[in-house]
C-alpha atoms as a PDB file:
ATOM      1  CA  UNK A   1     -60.713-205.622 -36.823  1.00  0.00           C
ATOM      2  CA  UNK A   2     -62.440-206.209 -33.282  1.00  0.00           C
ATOM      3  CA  UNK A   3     -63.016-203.496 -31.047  1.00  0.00           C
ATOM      4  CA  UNK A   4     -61.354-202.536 -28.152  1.00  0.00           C
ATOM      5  CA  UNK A   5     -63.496-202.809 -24.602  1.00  0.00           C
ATOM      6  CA  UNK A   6     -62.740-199.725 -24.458  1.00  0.00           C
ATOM      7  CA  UNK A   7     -64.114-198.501 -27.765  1.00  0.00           C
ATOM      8  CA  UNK A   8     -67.053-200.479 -27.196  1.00  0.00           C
ATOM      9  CA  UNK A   9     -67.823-198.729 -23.969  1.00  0.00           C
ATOM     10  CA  UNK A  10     -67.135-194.979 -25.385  1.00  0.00           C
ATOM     11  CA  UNK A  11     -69.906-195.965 -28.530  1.00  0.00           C
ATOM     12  CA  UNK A  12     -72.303-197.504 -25.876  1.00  0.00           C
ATOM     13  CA  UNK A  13     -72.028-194.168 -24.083  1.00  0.00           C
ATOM     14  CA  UNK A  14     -72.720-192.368 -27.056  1.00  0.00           C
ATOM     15  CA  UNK A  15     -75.564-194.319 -28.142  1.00  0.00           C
ATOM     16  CA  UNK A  16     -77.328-194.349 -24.997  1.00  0.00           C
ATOM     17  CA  UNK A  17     -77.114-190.680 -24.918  1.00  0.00           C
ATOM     18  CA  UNK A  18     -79.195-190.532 -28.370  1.00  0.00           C
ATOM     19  CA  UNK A  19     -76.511-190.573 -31.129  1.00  0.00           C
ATOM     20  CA  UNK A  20     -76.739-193.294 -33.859  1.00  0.00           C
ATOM     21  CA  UNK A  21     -73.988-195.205 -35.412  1.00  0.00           C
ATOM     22  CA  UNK A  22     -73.971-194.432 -39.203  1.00  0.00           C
ATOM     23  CA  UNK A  23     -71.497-195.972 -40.620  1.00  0.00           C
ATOM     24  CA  UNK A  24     -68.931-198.642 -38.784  1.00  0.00           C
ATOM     25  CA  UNK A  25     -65.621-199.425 -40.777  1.00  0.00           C
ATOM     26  CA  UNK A  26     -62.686-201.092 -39.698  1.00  0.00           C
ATOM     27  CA  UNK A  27     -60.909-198.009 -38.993  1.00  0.00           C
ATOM     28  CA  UNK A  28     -63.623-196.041 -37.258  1.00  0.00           C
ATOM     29  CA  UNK A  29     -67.046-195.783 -36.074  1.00  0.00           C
ATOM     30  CA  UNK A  30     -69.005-192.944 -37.372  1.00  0.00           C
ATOM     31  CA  UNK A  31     -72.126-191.703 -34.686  1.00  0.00           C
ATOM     32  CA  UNK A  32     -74.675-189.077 -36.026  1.00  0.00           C
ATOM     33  CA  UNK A  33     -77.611-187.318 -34.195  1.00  0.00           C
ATOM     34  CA  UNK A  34     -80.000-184.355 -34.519  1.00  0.00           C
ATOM     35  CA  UNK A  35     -79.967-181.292 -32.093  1.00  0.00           C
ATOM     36  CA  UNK A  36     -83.355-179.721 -33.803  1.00  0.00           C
ATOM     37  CA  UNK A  37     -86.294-180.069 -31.166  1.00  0.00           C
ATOM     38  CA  UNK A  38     -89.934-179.109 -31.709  1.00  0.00           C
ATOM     39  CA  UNK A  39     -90.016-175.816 -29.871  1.00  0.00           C
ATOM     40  CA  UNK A  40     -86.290-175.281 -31.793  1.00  0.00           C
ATOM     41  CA  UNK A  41     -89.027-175.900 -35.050  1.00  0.00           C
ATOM     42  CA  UNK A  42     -91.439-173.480 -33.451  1.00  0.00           C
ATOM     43  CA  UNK A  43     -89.148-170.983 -32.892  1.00  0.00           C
ATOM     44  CA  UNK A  44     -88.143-170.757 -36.190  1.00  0.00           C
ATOM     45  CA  UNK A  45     -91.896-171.109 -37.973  1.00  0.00           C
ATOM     46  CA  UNK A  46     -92.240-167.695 -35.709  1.00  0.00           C
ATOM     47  CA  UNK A  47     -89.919-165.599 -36.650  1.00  0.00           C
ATOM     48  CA  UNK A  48     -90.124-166.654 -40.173  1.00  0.00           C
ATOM     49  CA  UNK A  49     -93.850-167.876 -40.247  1.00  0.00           C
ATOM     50  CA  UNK A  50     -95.082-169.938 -43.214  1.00  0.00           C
ATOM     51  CA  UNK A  51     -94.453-167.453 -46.080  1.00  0.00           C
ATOM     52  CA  UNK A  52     -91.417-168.716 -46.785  1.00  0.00           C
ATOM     53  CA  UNK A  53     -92.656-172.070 -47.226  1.00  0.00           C
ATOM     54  CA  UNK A  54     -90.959-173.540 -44.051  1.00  0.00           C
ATOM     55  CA  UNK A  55     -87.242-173.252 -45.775  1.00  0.00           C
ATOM     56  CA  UNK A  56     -86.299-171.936 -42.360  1.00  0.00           C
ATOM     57  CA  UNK A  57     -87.386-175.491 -40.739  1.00  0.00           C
ATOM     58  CA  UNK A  58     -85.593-177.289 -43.537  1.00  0.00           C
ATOM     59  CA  UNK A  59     -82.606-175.355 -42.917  1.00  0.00           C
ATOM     60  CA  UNK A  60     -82.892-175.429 -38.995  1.00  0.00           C
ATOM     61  CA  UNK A  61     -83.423-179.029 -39.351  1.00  0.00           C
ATOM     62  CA  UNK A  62     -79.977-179.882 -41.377  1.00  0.00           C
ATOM     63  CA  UNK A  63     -77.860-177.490 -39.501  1.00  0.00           C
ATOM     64  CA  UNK A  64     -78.713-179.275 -36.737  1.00  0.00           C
ATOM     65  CA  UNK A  65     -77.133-182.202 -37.232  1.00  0.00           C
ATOM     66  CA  UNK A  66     -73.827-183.492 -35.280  1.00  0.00           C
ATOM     67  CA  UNK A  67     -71.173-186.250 -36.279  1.00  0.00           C
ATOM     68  CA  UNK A  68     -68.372-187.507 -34.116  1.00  0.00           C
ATOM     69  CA  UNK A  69     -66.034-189.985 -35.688  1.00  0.00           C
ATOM     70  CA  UNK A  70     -64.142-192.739 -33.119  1.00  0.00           C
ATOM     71  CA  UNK A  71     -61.154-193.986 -34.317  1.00  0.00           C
ATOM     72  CA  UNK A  72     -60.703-197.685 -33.611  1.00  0.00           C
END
């Protein structure tokens, strides 16, 4: 199935504003991206410093993360 102009402008949009296409199916068009920034990163290492073996990072890190799914 070919995209619509349309569809193809909304996913430009998106990708020019840092998301990522992940996965593109016939159906739909699946964009991903990650909110976490490095001060977001230091932030966290403060207030829970390294004696917990950065699991705050790793958790701050996968939280973080957005999908938006475009149907076709």
């Amino acid at each position: 199935m070919v995209m619509s102009k349309e569809i193809k402008e909304e996913v430009k949009m998106y990708i020019t504003n840092d998301w990522d296409i992940e996965e593109e199916t016939p159906e739909f068009v699946l964009l991903t991206r990650n909110k976490a920034t490095g001060i977001g990163h230091l932030v966290v290492f403060l207030i829970f410093g390294w004696w917990t073996f950065f699991i705050g990072n790793v958790i701050y890190h996968f939280t973080s993360k957005q999908k938006k799914k475009i149907i076709k």
